[in-house]
N, C-alpha and C. Protein backbone atom coordinates (compact mmCIF):
# COMPACT_ATOMS: atom_id res chain seq x y z
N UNK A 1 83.59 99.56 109.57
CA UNK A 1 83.93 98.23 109.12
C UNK A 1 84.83 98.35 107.92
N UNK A 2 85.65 97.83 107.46
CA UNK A 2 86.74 97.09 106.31
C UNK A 2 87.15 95.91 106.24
N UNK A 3 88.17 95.64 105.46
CA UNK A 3 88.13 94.24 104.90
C UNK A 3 89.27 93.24 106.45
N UNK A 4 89.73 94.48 107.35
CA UNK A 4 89.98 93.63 108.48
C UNK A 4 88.72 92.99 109.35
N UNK A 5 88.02 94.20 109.20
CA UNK A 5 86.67 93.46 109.85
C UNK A 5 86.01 92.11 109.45
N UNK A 6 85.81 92.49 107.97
CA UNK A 6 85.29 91.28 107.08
C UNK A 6 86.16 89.64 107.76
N UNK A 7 87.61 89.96 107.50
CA UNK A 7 88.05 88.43 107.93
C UNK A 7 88.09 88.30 109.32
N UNK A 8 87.98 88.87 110.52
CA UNK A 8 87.59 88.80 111.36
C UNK A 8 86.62 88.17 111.62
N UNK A 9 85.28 88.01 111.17
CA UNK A 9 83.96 87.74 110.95
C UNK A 9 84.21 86.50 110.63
N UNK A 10 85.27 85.96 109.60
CA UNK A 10 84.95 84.83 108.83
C UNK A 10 85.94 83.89 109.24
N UNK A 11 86.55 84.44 110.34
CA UNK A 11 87.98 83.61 110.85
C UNK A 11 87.72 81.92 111.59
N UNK A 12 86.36 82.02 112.43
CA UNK A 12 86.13 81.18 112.88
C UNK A 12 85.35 80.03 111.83
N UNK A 13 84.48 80.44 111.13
CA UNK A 13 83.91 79.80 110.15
C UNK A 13 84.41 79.97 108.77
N UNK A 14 84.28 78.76 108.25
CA UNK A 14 84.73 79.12 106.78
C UNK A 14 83.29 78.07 105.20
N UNK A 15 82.81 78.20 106.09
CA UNK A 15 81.09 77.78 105.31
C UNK A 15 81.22 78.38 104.05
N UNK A 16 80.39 78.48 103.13
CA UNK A 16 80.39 79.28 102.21
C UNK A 16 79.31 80.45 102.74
N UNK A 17 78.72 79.34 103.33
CA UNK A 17 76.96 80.71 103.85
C UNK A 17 77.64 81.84 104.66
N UNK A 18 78.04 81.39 105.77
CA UNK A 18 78.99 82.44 106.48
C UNK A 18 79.74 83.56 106.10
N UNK A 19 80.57 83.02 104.91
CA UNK A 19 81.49 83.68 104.39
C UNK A 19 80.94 84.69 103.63
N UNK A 20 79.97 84.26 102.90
CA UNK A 20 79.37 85.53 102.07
C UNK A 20 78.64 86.01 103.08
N UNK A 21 77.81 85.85 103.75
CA UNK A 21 77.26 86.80 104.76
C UNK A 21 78.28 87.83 105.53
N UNK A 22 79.52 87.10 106.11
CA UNK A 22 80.46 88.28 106.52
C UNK A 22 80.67 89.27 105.90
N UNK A 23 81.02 88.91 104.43
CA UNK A 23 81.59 89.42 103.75
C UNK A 23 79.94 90.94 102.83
N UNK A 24 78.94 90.51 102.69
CA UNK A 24 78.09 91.86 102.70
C UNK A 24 77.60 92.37 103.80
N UNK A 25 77.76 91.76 105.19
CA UNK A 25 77.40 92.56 106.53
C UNK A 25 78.67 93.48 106.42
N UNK A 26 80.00 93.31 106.21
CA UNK A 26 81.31 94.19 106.20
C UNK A 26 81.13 95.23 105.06
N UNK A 27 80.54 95.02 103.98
CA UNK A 27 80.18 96.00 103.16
C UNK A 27 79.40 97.36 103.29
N UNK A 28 78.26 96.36 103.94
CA UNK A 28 76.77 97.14 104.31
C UNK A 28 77.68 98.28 104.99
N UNK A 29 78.57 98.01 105.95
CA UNK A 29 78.72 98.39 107.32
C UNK A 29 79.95 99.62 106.56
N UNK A 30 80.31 99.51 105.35
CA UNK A 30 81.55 100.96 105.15
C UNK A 30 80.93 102.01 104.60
N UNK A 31 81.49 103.48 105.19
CA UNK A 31 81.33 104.62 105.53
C UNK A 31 82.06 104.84 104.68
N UNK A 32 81.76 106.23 103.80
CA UNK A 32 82.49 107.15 103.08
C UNK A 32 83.12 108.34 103.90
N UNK A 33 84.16 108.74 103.79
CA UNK A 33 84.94 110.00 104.42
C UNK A 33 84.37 110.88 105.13
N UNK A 34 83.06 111.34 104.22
CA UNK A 34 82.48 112.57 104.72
C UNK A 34 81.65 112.05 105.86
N UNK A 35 81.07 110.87 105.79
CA UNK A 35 80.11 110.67 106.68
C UNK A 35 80.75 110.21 108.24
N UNK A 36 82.34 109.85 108.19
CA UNK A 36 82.92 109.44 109.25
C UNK A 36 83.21 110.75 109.89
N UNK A 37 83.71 111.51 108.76
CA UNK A 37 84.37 112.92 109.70
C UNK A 37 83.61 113.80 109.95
N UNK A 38 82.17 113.73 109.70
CA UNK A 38 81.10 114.81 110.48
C UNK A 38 80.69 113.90 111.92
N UNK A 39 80.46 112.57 111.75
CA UNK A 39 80.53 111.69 113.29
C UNK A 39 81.58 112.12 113.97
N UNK A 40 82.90 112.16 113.60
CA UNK A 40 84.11 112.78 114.35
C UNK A 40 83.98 114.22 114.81
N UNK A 41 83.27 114.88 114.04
CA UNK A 41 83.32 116.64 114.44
C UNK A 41 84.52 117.11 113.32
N UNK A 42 85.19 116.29 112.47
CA UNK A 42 86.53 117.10 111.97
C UNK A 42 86.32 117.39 110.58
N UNK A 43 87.56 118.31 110.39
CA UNK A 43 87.46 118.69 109.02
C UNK A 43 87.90 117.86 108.09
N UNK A 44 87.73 117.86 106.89
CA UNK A 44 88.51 117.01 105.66
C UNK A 44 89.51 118.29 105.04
N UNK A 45 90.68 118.11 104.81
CA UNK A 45 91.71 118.46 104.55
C UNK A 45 92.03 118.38 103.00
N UNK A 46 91.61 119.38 102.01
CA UNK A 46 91.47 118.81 100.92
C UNK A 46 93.12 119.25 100.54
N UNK A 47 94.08 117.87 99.44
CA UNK A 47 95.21 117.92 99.15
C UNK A 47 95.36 119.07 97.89
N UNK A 48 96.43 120.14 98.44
CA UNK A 48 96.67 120.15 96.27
C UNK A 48 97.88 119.96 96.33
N UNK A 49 98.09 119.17 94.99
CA UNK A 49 98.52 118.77 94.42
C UNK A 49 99.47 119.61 93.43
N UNK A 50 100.73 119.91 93.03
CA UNK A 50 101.53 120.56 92.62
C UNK A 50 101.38 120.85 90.87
């Protein structure tokens, strides 16, 4: 989930109740890096920087 998801959610309704509910179900719902790319199987690619 991200903040495309979030307005997705809130496109049809624009309530206030709704809206904040979209808007911490889209929260609840984001993944940090590491936890997406061990679901993927892949590596993280760490940058250096010059």
């Amino acid at each position: 989930a991200g903040f495309r998801n979030v307005l997705t959610k809130i496109y049809g309704s624009r309530s206030a109740k709704n809206v904040v509910k979209a808007v911490m179900d889209g929260l609840l719902q984001l993944r940090d890096k590491e936890t997406v790319a061990s679901q993927r199987g892949v590596e993280i690619e760490v940058e250096k920087r010059w």
